[in-house]
Protein backbone atom coordinates (compact mmCIF):
# COMPACT_ATOMS: atom_id res chain seq x y z
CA UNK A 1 -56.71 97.89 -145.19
CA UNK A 2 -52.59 98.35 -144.97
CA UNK A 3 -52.38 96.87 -141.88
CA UNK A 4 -54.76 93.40 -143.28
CA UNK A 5 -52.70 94.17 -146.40
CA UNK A 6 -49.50 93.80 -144.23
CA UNK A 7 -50.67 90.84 -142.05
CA UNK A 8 -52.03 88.53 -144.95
CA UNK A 9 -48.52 88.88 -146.50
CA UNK A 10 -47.48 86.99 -143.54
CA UNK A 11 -49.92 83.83 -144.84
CA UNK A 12 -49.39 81.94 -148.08
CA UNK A 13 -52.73 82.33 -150.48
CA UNK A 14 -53.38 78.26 -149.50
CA UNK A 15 -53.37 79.66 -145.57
CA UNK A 16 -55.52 82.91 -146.57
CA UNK A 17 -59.49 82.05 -145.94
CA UNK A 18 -62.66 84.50 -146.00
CA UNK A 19 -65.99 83.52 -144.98
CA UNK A 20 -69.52 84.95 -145.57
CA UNK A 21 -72.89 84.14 -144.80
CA UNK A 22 -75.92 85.03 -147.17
CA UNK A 23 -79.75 84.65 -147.54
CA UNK A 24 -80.78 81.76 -149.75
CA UNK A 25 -84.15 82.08 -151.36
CA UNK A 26 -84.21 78.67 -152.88
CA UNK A 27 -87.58 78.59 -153.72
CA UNK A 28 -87.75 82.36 -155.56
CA UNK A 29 -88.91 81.87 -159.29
CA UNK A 30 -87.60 84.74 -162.00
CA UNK A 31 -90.67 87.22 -162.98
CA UNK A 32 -91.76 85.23 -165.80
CA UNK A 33 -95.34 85.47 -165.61
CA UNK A 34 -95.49 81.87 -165.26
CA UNK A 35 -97.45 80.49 -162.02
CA UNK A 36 -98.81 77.38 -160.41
CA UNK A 37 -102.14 76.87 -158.83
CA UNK A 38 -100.81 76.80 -155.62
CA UNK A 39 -98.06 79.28 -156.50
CA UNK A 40 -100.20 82.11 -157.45
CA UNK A 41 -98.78 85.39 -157.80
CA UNK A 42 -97.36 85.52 -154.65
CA UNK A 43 -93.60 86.51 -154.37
CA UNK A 44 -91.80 83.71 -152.48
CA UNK A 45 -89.86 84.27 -149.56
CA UNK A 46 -88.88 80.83 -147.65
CA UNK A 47 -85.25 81.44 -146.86
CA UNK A 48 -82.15 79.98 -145.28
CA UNK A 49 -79.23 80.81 -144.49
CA UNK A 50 -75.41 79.52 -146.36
CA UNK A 51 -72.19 79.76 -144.72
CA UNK A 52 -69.53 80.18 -147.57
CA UNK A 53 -65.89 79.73 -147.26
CA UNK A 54 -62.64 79.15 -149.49
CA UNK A 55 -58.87 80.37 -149.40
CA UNK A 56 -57.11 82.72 -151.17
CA UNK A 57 -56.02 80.36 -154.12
CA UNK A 58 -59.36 77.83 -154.48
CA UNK A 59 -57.58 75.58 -153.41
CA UNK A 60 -59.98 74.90 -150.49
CA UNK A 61 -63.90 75.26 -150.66
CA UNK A 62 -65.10 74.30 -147.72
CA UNK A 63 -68.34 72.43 -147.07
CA UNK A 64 -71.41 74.77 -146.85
CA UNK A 65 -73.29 75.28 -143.87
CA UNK A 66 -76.95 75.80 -143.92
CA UNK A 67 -79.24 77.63 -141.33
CA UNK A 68 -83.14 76.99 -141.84
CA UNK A 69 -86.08 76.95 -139.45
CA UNK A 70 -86.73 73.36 -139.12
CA UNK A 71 -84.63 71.07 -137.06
CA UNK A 72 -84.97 67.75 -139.25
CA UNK A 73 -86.81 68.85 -142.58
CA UNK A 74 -89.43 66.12 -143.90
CA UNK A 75 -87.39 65.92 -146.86
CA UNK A 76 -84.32 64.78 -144.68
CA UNK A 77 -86.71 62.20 -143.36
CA UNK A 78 -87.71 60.82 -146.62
CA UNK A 79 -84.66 60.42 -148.16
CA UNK A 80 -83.44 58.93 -144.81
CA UNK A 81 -80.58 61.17 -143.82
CA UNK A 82 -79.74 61.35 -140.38
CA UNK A 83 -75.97 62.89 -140.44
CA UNK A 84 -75.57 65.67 -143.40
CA UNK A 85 -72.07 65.70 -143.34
CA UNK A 86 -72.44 62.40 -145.43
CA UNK A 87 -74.27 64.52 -148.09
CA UNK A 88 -71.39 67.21 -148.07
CA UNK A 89 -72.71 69.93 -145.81
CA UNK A 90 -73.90 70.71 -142.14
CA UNK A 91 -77.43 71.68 -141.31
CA UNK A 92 -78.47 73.54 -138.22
CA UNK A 93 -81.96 75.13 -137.02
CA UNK A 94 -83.41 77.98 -135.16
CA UNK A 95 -86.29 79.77 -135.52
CA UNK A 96 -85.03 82.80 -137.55
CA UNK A 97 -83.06 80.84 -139.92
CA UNK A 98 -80.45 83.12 -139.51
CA UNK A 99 -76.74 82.93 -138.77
CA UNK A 100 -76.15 82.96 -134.78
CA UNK A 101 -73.40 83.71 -132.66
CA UNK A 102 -73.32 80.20 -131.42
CA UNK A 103 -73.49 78.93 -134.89
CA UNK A 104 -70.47 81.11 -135.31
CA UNK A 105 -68.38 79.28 -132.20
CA UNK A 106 -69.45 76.11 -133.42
CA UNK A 107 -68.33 76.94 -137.01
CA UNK A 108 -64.83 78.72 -135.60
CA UNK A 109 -64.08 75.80 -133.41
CA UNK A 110 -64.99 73.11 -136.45
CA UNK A 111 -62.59 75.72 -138.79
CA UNK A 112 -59.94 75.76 -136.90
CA UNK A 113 -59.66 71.66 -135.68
CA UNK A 114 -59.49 71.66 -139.32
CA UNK A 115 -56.78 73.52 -140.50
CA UNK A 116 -54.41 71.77 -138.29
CA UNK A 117 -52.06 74.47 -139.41
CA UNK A 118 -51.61 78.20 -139.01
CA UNK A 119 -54.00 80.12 -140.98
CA UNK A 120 -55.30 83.50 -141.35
CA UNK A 121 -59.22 84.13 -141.18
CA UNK A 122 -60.62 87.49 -142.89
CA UNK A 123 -64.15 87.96 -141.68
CA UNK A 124 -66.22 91.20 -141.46
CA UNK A 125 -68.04 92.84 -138.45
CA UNK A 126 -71.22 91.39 -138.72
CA UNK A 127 -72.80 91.26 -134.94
CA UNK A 128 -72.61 87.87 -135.02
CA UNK A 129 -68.94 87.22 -136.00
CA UNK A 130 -67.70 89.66 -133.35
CA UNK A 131 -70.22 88.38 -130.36
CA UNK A 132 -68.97 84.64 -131.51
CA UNK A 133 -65.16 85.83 -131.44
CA UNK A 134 -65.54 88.04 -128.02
CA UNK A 135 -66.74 84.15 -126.51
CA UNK A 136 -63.87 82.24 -127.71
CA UNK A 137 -61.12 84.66 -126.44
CA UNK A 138 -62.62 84.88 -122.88
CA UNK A 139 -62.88 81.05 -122.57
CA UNK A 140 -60.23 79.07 -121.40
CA UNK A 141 -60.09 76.90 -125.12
CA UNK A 142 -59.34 79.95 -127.32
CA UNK A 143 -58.64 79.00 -131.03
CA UNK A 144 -55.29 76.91 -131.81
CA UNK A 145 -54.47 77.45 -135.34
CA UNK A 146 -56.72 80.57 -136.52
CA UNK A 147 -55.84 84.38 -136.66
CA UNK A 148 -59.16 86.55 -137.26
CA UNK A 149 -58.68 90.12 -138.52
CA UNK A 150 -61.78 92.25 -139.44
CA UNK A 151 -62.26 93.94 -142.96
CA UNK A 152 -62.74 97.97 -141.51
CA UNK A 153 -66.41 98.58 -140.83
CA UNK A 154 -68.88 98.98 -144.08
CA UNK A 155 -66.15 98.16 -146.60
CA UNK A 156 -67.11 94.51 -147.11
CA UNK A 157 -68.88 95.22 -150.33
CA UNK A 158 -65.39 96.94 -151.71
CA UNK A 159 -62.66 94.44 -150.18
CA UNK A 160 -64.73 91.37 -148.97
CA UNK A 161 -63.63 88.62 -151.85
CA UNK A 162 -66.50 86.57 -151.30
CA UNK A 163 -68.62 89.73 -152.10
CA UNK A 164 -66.62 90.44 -155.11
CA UNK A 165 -68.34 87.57 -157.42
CA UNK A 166 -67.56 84.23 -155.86
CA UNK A 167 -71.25 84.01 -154.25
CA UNK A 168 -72.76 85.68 -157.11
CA UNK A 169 -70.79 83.11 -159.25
CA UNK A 170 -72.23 80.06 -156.80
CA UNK A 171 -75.96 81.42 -156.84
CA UNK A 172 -75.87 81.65 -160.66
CA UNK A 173 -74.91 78.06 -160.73
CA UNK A 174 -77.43 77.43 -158.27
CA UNK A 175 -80.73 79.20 -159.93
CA UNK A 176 -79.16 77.19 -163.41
CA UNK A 177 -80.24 74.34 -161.98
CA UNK A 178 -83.25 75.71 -160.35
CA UNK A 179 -84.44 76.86 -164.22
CA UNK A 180 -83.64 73.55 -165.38
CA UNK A 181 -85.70 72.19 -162.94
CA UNK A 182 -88.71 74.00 -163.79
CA UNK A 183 -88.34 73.23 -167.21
CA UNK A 184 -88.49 69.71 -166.37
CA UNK A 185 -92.00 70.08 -164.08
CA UNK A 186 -93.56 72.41 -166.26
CA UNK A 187 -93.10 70.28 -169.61
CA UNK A 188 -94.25 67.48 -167.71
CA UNK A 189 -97.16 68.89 -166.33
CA UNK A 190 -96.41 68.69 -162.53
CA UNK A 191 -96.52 71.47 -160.26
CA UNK A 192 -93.02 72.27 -159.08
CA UNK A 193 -94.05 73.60 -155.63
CA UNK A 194 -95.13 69.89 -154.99
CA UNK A 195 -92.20 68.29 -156.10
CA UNK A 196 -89.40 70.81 -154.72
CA UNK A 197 -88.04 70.80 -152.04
CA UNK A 198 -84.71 72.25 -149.57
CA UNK A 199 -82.88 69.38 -149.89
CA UNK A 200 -82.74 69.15 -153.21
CA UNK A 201 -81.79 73.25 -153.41
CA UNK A 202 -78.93 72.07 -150.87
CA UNK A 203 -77.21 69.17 -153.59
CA UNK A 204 -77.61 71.90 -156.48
CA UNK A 205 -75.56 74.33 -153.87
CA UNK A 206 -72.74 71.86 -153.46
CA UNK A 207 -72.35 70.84 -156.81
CA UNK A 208 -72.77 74.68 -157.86
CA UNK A 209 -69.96 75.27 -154.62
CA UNK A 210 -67.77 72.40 -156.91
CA UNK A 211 -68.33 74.70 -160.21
CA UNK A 212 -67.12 77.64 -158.70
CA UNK A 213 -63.70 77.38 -160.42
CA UNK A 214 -60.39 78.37 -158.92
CA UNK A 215 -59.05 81.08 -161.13
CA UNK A 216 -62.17 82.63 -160.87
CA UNK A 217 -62.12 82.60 -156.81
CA UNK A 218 -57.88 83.76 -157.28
CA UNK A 219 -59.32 86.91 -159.35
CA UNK A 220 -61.83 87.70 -156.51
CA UNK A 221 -59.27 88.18 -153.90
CA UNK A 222 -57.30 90.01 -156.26
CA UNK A 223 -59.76 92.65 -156.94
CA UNK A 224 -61.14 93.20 -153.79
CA UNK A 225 -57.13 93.64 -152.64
CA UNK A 226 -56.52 95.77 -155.39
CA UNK A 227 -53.49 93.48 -156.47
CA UNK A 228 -54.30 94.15 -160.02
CA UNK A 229 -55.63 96.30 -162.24
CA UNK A 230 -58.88 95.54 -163.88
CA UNK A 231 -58.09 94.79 -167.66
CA UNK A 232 -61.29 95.79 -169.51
CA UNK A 233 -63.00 99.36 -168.89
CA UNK A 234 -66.62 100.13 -167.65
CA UNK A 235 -68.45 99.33 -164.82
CA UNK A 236 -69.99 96.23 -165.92
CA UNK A 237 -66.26 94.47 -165.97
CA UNK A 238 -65.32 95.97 -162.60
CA UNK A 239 -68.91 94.95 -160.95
CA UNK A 240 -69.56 91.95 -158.68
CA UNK A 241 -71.40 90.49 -161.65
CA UNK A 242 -68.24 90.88 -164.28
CA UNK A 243 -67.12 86.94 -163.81
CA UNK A 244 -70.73 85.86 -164.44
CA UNK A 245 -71.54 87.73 -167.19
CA UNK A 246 -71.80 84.67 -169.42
CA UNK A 247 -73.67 82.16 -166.99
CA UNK A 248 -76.01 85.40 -166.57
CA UNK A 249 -76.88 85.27 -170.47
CA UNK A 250 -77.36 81.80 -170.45
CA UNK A 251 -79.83 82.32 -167.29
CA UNK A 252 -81.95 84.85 -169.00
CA UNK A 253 -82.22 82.97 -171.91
CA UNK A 254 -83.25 80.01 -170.11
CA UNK A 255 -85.90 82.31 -167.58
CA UNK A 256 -87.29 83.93 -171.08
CA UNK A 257 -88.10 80.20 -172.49
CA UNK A 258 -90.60 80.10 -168.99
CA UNK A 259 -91.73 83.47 -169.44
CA UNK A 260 -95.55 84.07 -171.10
CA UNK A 261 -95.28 85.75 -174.73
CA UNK A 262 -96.39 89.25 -173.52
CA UNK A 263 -93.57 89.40 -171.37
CA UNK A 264 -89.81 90.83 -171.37
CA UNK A 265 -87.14 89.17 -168.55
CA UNK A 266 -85.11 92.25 -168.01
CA UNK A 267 -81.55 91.82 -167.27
CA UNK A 268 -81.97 93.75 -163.52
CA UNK A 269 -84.41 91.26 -162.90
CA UNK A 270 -82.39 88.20 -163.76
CA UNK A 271 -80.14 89.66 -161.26
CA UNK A 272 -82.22 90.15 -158.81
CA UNK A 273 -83.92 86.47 -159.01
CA UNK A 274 -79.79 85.33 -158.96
CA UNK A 275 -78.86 87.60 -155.73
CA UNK A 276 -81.86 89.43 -154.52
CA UNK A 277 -81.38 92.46 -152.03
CA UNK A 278 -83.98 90.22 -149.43
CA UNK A 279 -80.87 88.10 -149.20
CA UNK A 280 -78.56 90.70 -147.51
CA UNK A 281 -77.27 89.81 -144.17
CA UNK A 282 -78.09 92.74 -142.40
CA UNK A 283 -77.57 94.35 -138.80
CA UNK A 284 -79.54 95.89 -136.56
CA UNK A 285 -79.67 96.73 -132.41
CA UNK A 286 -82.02 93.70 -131.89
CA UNK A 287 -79.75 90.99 -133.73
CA UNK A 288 -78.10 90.11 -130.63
CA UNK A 289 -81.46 89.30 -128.63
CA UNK A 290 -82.77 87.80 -131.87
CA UNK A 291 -80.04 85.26 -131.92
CA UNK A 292 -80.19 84.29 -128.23
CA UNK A 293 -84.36 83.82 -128.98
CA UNK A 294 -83.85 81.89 -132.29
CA UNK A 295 -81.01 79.69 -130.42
CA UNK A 296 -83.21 78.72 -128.69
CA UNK A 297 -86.07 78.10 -130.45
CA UNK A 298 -86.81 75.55 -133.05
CA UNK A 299 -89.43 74.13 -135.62
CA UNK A 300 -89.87 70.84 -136.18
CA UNK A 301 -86.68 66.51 -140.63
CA UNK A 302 -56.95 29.00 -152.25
CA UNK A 303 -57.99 28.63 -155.64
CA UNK A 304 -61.37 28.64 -157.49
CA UNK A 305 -62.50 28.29 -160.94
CA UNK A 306 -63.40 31.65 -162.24
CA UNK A 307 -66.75 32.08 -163.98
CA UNK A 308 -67.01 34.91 -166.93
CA UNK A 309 -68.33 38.21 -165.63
CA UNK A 310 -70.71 40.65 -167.83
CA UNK A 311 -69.18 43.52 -169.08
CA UNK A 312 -71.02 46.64 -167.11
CA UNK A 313 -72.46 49.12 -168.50
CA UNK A 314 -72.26 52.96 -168.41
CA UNK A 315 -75.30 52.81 -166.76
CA UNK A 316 -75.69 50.29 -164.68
CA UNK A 317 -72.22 51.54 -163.25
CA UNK A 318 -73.83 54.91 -162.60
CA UNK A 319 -76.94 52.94 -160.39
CA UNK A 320 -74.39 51.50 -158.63
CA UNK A 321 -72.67 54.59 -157.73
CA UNK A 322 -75.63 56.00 -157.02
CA UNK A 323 -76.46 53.10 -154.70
CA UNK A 324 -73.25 53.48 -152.90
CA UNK A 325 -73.45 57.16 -152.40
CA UNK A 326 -77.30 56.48 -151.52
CA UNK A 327 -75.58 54.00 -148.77
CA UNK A 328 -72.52 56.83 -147.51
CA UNK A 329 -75.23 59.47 -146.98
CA UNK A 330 -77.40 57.01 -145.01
CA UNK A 331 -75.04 55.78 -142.73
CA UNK A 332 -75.52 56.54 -138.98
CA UNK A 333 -72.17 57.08 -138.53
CA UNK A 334 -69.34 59.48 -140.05
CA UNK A 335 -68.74 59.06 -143.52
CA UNK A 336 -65.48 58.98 -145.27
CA UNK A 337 -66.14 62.24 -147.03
CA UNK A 338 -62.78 61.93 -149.49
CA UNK A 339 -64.95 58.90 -150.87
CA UNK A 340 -68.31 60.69 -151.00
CA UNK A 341 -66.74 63.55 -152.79
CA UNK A 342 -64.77 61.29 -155.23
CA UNK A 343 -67.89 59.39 -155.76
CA UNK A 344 -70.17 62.18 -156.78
CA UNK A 345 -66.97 63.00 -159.52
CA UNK A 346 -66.74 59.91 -160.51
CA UNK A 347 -70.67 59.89 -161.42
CA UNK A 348 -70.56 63.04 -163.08
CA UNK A 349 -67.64 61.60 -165.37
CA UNK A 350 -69.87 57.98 -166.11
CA UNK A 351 -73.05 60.38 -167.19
CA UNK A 352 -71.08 62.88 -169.42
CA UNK A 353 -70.15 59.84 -170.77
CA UNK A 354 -73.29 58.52 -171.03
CA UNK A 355 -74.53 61.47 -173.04
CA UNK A 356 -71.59 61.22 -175.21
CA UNK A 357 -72.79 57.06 -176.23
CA UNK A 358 -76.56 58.33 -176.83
CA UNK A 359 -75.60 60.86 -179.16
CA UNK A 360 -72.63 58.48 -181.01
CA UNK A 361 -75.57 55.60 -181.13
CA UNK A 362 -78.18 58.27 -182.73
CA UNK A 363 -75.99 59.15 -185.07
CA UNK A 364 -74.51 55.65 -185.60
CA UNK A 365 -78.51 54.56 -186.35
CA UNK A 366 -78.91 58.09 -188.56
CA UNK A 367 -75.90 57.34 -190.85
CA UNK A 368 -77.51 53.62 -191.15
């Protein structure tokens, strides 16, 4: 670690990016008890994979990448999206819905056209990363802007910052809204596993990638590079789970409201319904003859009088936005992703505010 201690001091924290892949079981409920009819009692286990990456200083989270079995998921088809960059994240397929080497050259290549500057790239030795790596450097387009320097074999857990609590901070977000969710379709009588689906777990990911805040992402680096010392004492503050603690309560509570009365949602497995171990990216002497397989295999988703305008609304603003973001992610063609991105901010502004009216107007009629 001296020597990557020594070499990142050569990169400003804006030029210092780690990236990570992990399992995604987006359709894994908490042990509540509760079921569906078609549910049953059966433990859920439809994975994909995410690609996560950000910089030493938050300043740059970059868009998610997403590994799942099917080439073009139905629910892609129905909501008529043909290029995912315009929904924020990239989508690829193989039969495994694991990470792949080639994934991995596409990804490198795509990382470094976009840095455009130099930048260091702290990845560990997964099979994957070092097969992808060892094809770059023997072909005759090796990377322009990117240095990659390995974390020393089975350390990732101590010095990996992405490992230290930014993806368990992202997947809390993420299973937040899942909970949310299922309060929704239970209260309403519906039968979530009809009305779920992967592309709606993708949009909670970005907007739970958007939550992940900053500071939160600076103190990660810092504690897996030992550039501070920890503040408060026991192993709960100095765990991968110490910058979640909160959103962790706040998931429990919210599991225990879907739990049946003879029940008790345990904190262990709250975590393990947030970050489960069947998530792990894992190695093994077959990975590299998996990913060549799974490559290659897919499933198959002048001047005028001026009339008076109506004032808008707060909500008829947001269906507008909506209709234009509706319209960006549609689009054959590229996007202009600073506007999609600015667009789904802007919307989350106009419905805060929107709460904000309801409740003055409820109390307005109250007081009345």
């Amino acid at each position: 670690m001296k020597c990557i201690q020594a070499i990142k001091a050569e990169y400003s924290a804006s030029n210092t990016y780690n990236m990570d892949e992990t399992g995604f079981l987006w359709k894994r409920l908490p042990n509540t008890g509760l079921t569906t009819t078609s549910a049953g009692k059966r433990v859920d286990k439809t994975r994909i994979t995410a690609n996560l990456c950000c910089n030493k200083d938050g300043s740059d989270k970059l868009p998610l990448w997403f590994i799942g079995k099917a080439q073009r998921p139905h629910c892609f088809t129905q909501n008529h999206i043909t290029n995912t960059e315009n929904k924020g994240f990239f989508w690829r397929a193989n039969s495994t819905a694991w990470i792949t080497y080639m994934i991995i050259v596409e990804w490198l290549r795509w990382f470094d056209k976009r840095a455009q500057k130099p930048v260091l790239l702290l990845m560990d030795n997964f099979s994957a990363h070092e097969a992808a790596v060892g094809l770059i450097r023997e072909s005759n387009q090796p990377l322009k802007w990117t240095r990659i320097e390995w974390f020393p074999a089975n350390t990732t857990s101590i010095f990996q910052p992405l490992d230290q609590g930014i993806i368990q901070n992202w997947k809390c977000y993420v299973k937040k809204q899942l909970l949310q969710f299922l309060i929704t379709e239970f209260d309403a009588g519906r039968d979530y596993t009809k009305t779920h689906h992967v592309l709606r777990a993708i949009k909670w990911s970005i907007q739970a990638w958007e939550s992940v805040d900053s500071t939160l992402i600076t103190r990660c680096w810092q504690k897996g590079f030992r550039e501070v010392e920890e503040v408060k004492e026991g192993p709960e503050n100095n765990s991968c789970w110490a910058e979640s603690l909160e959103l962790i309560q706040e998931i429990q509570g919210m599991a225990s409201s879907l739990a049946t009365s003879d029940q008790r949602i345990k904190p262990a497995d709250i975590r393990s319904f947030i970050h489960s171990e069947d998530e792990r990216i894992v190695d093994s002497e077959e990975d590299i003859t998996d990913q060549i397989i799974a490559h290659y295999s897919l499933q198959d988703d002048q001047e005028v009088s001026v009339e008076e305008v109506a004032k808008v609304s707060v909500s008829e603003a947001i269906a507008a936005l909506n209709t234009l973001k509706l319209y960006q992610e549609q689009r054959d063609q590229l996007a202009n992703q600073d506007l999609t991105a600015q667009l789904r901010k802007e919307l989350r502004i106009l419905q805060a505010e929107e709460i904000s009216l309801k409740k003055q107007s409820n109390l307005t009629s109250w007081l009345g």
